[in-house]
N, C-alpha and C. Protein backbone atom coordinates (compact mmCIF):
# COMPACT_ATOMS: atom_id res chain seq x y z
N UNK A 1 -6.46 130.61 65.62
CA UNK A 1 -7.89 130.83 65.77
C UNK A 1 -8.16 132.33 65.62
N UNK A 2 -9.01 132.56 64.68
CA UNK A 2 -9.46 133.80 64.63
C UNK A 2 -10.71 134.53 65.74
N UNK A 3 -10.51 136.02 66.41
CA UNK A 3 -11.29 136.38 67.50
C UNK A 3 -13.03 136.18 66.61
N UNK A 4 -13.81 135.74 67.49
CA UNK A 4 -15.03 135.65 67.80
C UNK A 4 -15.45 136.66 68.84
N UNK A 5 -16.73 137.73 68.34
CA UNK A 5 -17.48 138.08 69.45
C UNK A 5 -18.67 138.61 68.83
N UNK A 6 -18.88 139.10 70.21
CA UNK A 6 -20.75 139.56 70.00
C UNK A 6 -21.30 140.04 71.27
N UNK A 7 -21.86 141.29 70.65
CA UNK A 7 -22.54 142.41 71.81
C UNK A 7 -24.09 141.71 72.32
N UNK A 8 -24.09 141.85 73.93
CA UNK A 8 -25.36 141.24 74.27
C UNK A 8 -26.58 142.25 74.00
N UNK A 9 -27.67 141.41 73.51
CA UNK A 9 -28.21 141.77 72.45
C UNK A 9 -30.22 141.15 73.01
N UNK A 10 -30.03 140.16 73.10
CA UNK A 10 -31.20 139.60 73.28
C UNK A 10 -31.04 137.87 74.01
N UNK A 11 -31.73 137.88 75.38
CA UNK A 11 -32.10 136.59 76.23
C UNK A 11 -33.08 136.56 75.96
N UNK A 12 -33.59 134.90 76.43
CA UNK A 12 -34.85 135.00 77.06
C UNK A 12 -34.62 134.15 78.57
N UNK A 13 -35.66 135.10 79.89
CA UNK A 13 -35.24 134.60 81.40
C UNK A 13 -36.74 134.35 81.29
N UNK A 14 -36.64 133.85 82.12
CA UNK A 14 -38.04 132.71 82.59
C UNK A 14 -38.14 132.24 84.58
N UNK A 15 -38.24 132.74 84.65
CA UNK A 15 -38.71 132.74 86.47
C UNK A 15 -39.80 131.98 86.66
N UNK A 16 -39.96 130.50 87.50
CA UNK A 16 -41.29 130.14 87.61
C UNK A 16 -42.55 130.13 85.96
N UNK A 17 -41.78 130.04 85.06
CA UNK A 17 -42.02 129.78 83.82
C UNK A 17 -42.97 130.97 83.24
N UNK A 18 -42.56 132.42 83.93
CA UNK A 18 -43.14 133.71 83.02
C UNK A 18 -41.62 134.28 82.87
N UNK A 19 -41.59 134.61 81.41
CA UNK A 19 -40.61 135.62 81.08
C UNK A 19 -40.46 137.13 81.16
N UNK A 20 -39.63 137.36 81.68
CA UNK A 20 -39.10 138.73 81.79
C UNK A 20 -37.86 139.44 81.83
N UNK A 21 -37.59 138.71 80.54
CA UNK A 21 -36.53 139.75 79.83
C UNK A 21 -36.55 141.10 79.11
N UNK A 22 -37.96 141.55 78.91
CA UNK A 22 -38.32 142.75 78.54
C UNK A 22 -38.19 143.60 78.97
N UNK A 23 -38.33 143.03 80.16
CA UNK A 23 -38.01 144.44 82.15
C UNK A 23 -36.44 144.43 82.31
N UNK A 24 -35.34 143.49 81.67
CA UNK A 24 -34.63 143.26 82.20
C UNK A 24 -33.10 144.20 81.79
N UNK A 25 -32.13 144.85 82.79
CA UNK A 25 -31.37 145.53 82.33
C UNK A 25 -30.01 144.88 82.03
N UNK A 26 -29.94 144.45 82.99
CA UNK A 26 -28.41 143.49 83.34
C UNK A 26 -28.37 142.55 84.25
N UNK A 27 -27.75 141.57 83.61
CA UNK A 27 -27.57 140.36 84.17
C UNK A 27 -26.73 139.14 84.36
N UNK A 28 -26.23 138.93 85.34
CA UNK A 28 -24.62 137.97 85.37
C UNK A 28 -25.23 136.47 85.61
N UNK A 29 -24.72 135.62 85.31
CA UNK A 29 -24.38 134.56 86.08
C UNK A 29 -22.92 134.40 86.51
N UNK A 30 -22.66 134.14 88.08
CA UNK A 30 -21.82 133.87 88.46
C UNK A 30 -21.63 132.71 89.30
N UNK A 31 -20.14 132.08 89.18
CA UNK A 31 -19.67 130.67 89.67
C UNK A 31 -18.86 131.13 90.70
N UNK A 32 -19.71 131.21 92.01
CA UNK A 32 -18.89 131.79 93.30
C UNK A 32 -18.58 130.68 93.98
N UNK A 33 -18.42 129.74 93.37
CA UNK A 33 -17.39 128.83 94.10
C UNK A 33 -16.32 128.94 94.44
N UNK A 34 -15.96 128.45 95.59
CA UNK A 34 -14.79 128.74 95.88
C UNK A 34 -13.61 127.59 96.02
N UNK A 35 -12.66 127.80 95.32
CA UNK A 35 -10.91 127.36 95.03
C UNK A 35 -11.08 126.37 95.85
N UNK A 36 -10.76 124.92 95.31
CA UNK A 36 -10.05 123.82 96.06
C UNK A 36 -9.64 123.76 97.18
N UNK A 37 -9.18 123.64 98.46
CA UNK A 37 -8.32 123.62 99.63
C UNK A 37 -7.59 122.15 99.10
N UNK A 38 -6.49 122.80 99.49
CA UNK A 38 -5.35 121.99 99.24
C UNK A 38 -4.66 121.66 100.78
N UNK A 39 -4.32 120.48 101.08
CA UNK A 39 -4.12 119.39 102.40
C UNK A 39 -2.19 119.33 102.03
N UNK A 40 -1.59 119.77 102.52
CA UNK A 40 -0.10 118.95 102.67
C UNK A 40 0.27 118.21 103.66
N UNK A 41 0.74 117.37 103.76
CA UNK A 41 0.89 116.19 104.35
C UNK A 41 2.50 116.02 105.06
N UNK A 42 3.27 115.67 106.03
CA UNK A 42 4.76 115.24 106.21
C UNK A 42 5.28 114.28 105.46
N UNK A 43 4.53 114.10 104.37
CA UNK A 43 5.06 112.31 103.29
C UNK A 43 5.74 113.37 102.33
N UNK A 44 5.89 114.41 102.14
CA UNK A 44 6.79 114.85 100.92
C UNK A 44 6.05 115.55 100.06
N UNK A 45 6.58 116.37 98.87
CA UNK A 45 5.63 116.93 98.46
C UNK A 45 4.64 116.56 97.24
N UNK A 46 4.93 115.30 96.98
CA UNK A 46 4.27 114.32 96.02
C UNK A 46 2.47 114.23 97.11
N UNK A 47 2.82 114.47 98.47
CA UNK A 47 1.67 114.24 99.32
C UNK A 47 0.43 114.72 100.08
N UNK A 48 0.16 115.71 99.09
CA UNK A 48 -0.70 116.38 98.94
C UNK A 48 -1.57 116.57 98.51
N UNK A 49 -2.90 116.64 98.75
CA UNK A 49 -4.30 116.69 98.31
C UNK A 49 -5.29 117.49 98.49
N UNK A 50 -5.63 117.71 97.31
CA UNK A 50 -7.39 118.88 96.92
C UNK A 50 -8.40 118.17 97.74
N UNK A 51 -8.89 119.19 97.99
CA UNK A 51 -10.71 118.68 97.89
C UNK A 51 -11.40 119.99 97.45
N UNK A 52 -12.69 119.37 96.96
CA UNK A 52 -13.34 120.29 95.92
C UNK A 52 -14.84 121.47 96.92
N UNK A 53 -14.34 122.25 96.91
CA UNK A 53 -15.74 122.85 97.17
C UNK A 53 -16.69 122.30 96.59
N UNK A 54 -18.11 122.54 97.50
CA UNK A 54 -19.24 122.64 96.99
C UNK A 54 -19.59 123.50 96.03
N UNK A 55 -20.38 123.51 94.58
CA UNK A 55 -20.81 124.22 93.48
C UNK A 55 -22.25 125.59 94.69
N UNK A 56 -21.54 126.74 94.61
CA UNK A 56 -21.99 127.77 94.82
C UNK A 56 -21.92 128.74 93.49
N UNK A 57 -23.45 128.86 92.99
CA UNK A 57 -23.86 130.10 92.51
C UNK A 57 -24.97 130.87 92.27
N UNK A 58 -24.98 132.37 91.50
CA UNK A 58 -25.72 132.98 91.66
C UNK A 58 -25.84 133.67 90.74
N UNK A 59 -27.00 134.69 90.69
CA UNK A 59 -27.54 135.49 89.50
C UNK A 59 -27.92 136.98 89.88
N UNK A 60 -26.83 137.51 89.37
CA UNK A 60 -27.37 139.74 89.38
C UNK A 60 -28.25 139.68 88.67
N UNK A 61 -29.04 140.03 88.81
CA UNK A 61 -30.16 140.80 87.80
C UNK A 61 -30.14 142.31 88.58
N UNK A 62 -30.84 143.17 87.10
CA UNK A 62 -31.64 144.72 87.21
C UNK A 62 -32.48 144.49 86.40
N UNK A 63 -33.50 145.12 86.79
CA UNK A 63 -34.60 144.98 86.09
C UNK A 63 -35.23 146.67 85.80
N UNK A 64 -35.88 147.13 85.15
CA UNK A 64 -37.04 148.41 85.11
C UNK A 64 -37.78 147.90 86.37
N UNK A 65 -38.25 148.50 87.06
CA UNK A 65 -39.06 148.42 88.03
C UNK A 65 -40.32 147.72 87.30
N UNK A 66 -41.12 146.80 87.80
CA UNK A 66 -42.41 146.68 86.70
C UNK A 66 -43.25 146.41 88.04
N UNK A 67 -44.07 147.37 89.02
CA UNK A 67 -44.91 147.10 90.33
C UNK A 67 -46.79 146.84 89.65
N UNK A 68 -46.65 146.56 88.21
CA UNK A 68 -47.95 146.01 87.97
C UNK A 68 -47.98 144.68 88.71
N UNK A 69 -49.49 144.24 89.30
CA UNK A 69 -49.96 142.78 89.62
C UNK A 69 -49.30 141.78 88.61
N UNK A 70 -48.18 140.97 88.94
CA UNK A 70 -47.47 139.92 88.16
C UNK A 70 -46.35 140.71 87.49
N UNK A 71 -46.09 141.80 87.21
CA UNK A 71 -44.66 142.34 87.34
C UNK A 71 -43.56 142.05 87.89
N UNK A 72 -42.35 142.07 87.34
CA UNK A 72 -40.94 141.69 87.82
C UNK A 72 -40.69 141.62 89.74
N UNK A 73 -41.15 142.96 89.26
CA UNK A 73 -41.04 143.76 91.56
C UNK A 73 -41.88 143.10 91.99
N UNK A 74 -42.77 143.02 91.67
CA UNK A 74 -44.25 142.61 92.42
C UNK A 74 -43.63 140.88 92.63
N UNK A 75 -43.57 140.42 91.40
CA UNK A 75 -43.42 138.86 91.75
C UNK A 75 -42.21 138.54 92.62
N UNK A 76 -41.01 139.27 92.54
CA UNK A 76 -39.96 139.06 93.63
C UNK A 76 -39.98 139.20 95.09
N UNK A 77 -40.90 140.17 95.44
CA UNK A 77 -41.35 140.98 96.51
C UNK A 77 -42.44 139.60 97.18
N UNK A 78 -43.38 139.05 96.36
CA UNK A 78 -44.39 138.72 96.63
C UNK A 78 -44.02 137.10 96.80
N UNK A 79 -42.74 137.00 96.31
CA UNK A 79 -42.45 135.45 95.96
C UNK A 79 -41.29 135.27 97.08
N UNK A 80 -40.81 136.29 97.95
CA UNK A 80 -39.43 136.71 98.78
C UNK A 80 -39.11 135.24 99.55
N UNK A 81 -38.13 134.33 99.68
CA UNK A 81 -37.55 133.13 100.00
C UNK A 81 -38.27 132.03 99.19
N UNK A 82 -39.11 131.96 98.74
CA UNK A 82 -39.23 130.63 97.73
C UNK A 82 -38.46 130.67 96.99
N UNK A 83 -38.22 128.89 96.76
CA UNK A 83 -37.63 128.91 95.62
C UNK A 83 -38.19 127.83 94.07
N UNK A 84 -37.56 128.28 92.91
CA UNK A 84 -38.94 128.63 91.57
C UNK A 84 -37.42 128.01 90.79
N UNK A 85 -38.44 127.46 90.00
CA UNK A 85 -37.23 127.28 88.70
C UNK A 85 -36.84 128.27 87.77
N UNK A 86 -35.44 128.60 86.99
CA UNK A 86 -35.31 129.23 86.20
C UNK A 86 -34.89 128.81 84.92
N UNK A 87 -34.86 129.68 83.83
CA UNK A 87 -33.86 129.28 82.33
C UNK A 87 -33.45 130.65 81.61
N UNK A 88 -32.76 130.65 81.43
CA UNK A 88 -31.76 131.77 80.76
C UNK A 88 -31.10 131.21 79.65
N UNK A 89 -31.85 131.72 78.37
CA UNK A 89 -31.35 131.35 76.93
C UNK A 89 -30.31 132.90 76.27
N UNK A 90 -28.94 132.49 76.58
CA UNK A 90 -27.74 133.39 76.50
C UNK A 90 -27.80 133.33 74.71
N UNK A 91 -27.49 134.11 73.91
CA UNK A 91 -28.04 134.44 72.23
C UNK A 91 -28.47 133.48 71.56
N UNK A 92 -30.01 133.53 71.97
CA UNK A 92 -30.86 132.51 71.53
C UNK A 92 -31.20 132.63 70.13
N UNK A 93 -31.13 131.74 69.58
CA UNK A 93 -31.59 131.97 67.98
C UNK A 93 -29.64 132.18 67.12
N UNK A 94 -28.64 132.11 67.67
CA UNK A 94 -27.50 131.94 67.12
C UNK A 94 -26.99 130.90 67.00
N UNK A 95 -27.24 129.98 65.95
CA UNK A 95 -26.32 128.52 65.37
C UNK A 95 -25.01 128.67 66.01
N UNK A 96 -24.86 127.78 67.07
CA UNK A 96 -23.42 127.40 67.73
C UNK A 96 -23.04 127.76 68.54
N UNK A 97 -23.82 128.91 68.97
CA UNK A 97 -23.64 129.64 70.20
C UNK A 97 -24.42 129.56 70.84
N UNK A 98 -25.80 129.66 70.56
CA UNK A 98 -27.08 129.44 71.82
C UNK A 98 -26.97 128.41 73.19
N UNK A 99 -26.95 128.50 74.20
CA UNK A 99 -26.87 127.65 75.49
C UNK A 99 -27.94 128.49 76.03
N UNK A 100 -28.03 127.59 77.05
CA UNK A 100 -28.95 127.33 78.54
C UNK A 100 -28.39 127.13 79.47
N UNK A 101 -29.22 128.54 80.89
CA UNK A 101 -28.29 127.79 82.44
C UNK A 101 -29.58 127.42 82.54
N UNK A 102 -30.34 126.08 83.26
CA UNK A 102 -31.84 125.85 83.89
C UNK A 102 -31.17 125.30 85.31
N UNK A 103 -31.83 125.32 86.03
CA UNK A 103 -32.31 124.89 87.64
C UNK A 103 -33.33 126.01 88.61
N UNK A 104 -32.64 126.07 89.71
CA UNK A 104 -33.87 126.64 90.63
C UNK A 104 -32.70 127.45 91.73
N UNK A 105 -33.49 128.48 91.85
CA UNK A 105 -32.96 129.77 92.51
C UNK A 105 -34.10 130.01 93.56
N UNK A 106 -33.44 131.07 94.87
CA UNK A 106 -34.14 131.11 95.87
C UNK A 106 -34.04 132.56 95.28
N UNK A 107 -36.09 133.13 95.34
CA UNK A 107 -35.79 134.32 95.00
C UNK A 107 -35.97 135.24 96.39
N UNK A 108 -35.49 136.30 96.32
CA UNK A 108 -34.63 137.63 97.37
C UNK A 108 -35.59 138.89 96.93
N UNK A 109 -36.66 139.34 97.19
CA UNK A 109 -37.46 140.63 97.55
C UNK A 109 -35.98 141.81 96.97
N UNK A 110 -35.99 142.40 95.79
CA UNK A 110 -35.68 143.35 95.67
C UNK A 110 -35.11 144.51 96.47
N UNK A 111 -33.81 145.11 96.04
CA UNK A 111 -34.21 146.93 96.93
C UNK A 111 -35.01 147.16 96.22
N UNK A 112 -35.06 148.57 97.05
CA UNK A 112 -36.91 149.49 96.23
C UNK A 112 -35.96 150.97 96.53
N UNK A 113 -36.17 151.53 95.55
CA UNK A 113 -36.15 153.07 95.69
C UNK A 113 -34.93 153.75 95.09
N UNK A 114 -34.45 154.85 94.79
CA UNK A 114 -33.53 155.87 94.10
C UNK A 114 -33.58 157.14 94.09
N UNK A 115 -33.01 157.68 92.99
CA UNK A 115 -33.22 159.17 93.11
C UNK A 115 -34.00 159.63 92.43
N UNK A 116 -34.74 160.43 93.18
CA UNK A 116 -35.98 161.30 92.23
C UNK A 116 -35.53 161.55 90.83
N UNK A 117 -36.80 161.21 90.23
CA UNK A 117 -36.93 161.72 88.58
C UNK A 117 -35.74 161.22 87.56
N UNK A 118 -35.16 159.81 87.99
CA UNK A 118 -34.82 158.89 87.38
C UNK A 118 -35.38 157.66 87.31
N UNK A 119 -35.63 156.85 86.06
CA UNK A 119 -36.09 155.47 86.28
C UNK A 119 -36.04 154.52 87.09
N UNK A 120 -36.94 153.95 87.63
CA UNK A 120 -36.79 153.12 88.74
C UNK A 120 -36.36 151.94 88.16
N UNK A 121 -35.77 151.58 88.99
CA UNK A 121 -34.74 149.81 88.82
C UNK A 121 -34.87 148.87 90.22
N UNK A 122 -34.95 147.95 89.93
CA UNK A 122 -35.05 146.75 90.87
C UNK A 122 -33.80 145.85 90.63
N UNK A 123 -33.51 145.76 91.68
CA UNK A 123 -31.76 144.51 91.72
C UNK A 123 -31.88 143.72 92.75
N UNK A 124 -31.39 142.73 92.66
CA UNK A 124 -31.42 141.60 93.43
C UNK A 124 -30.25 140.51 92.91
N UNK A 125 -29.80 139.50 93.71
CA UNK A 125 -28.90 138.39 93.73
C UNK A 125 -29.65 137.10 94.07
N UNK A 126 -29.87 136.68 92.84
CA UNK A 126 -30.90 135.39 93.51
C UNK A 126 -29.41 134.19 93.72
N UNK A 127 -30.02 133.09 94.89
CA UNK A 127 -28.60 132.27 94.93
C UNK A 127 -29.12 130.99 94.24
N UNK A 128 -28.59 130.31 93.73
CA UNK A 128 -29.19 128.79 92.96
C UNK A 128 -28.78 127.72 93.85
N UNK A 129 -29.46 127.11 93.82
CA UNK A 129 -29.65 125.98 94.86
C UNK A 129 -28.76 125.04 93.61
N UNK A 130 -27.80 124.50 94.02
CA UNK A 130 -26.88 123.59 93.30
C UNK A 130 -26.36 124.25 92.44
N UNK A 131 -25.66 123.24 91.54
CA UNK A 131 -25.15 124.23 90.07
C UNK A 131 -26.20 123.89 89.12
N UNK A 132 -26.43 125.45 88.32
CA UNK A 132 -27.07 125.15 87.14
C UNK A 132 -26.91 124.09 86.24
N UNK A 133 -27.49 123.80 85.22
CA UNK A 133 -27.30 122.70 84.35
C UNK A 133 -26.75 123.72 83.10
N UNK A 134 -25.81 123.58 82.31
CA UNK A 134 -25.64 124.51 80.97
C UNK A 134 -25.62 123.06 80.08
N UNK A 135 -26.72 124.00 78.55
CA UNK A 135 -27.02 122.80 77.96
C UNK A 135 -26.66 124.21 76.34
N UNK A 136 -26.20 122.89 75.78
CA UNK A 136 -25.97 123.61 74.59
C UNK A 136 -27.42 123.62 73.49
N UNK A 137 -27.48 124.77 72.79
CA UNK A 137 -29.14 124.57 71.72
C UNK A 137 -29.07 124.49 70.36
């Protein structure tokens, strides 16, 4: 197999169904689930058994600060423990590669603030209520 790649380039995020990937700097999805627990038993070592964590995850975002009425800050700040549906289209518009995470995240009120006379940024960890759905496009 020959290497495949590609520099991130362009999403589209959708919060409560307004987009704002324009504000947006960086952004993970992560599968913080955690590892199987594994059970051993006195029957030998054929006698042993998994069980599966619960699907835990979550989403880094940074954003540009945007404190206009309906702005990034404003709506996180203003929206702080609800929770809103999301969709994150990972290189949308690329034949074979385009996917989707959709479900619903509890959103988390931003930090606020930095160092003088640098751009302001907003970060937050929203957590998703279940596991996302990933759908191929």
């Amino acid at each position: 197999m020959t290497v495949n790649h590609r520099k991130l380039k362009e999403i589209v995020f959708e919060l409560a169904g307004t987009e704002y990937q324009v504000q947006l700097h960086d952004w993970k999805v992560n599968n913080d689930t955690a590892d199987p627990k594994i059970f051993n038993t006195y029957g030998g070592d054929n006698e042993s058994f998994a069980e599966d964590e619960d699907p835990k995850y979550s989403i880094d975002l940074k954003f540009y600060a945007d404190w206009r009425n309906g702005g990034i800050s404003d709506f996180l700040t203003a929206h702080d423990g609800e929770t809103v549906a999301f969709t994150l289209t990972h290189h949308p518009g690329i034949v074979g590669e385009a996917h989707q995470y959709v479900g619903t995240v509890q959103i988390k009120a931003p930090s606020v603030g930095g160092e003088i006379r640098t751009t302001e940024v907003t970060e937050t960890t929203l957590q998703c209520v279940g596991k996302p759905t990933y759908v191929r496009l």
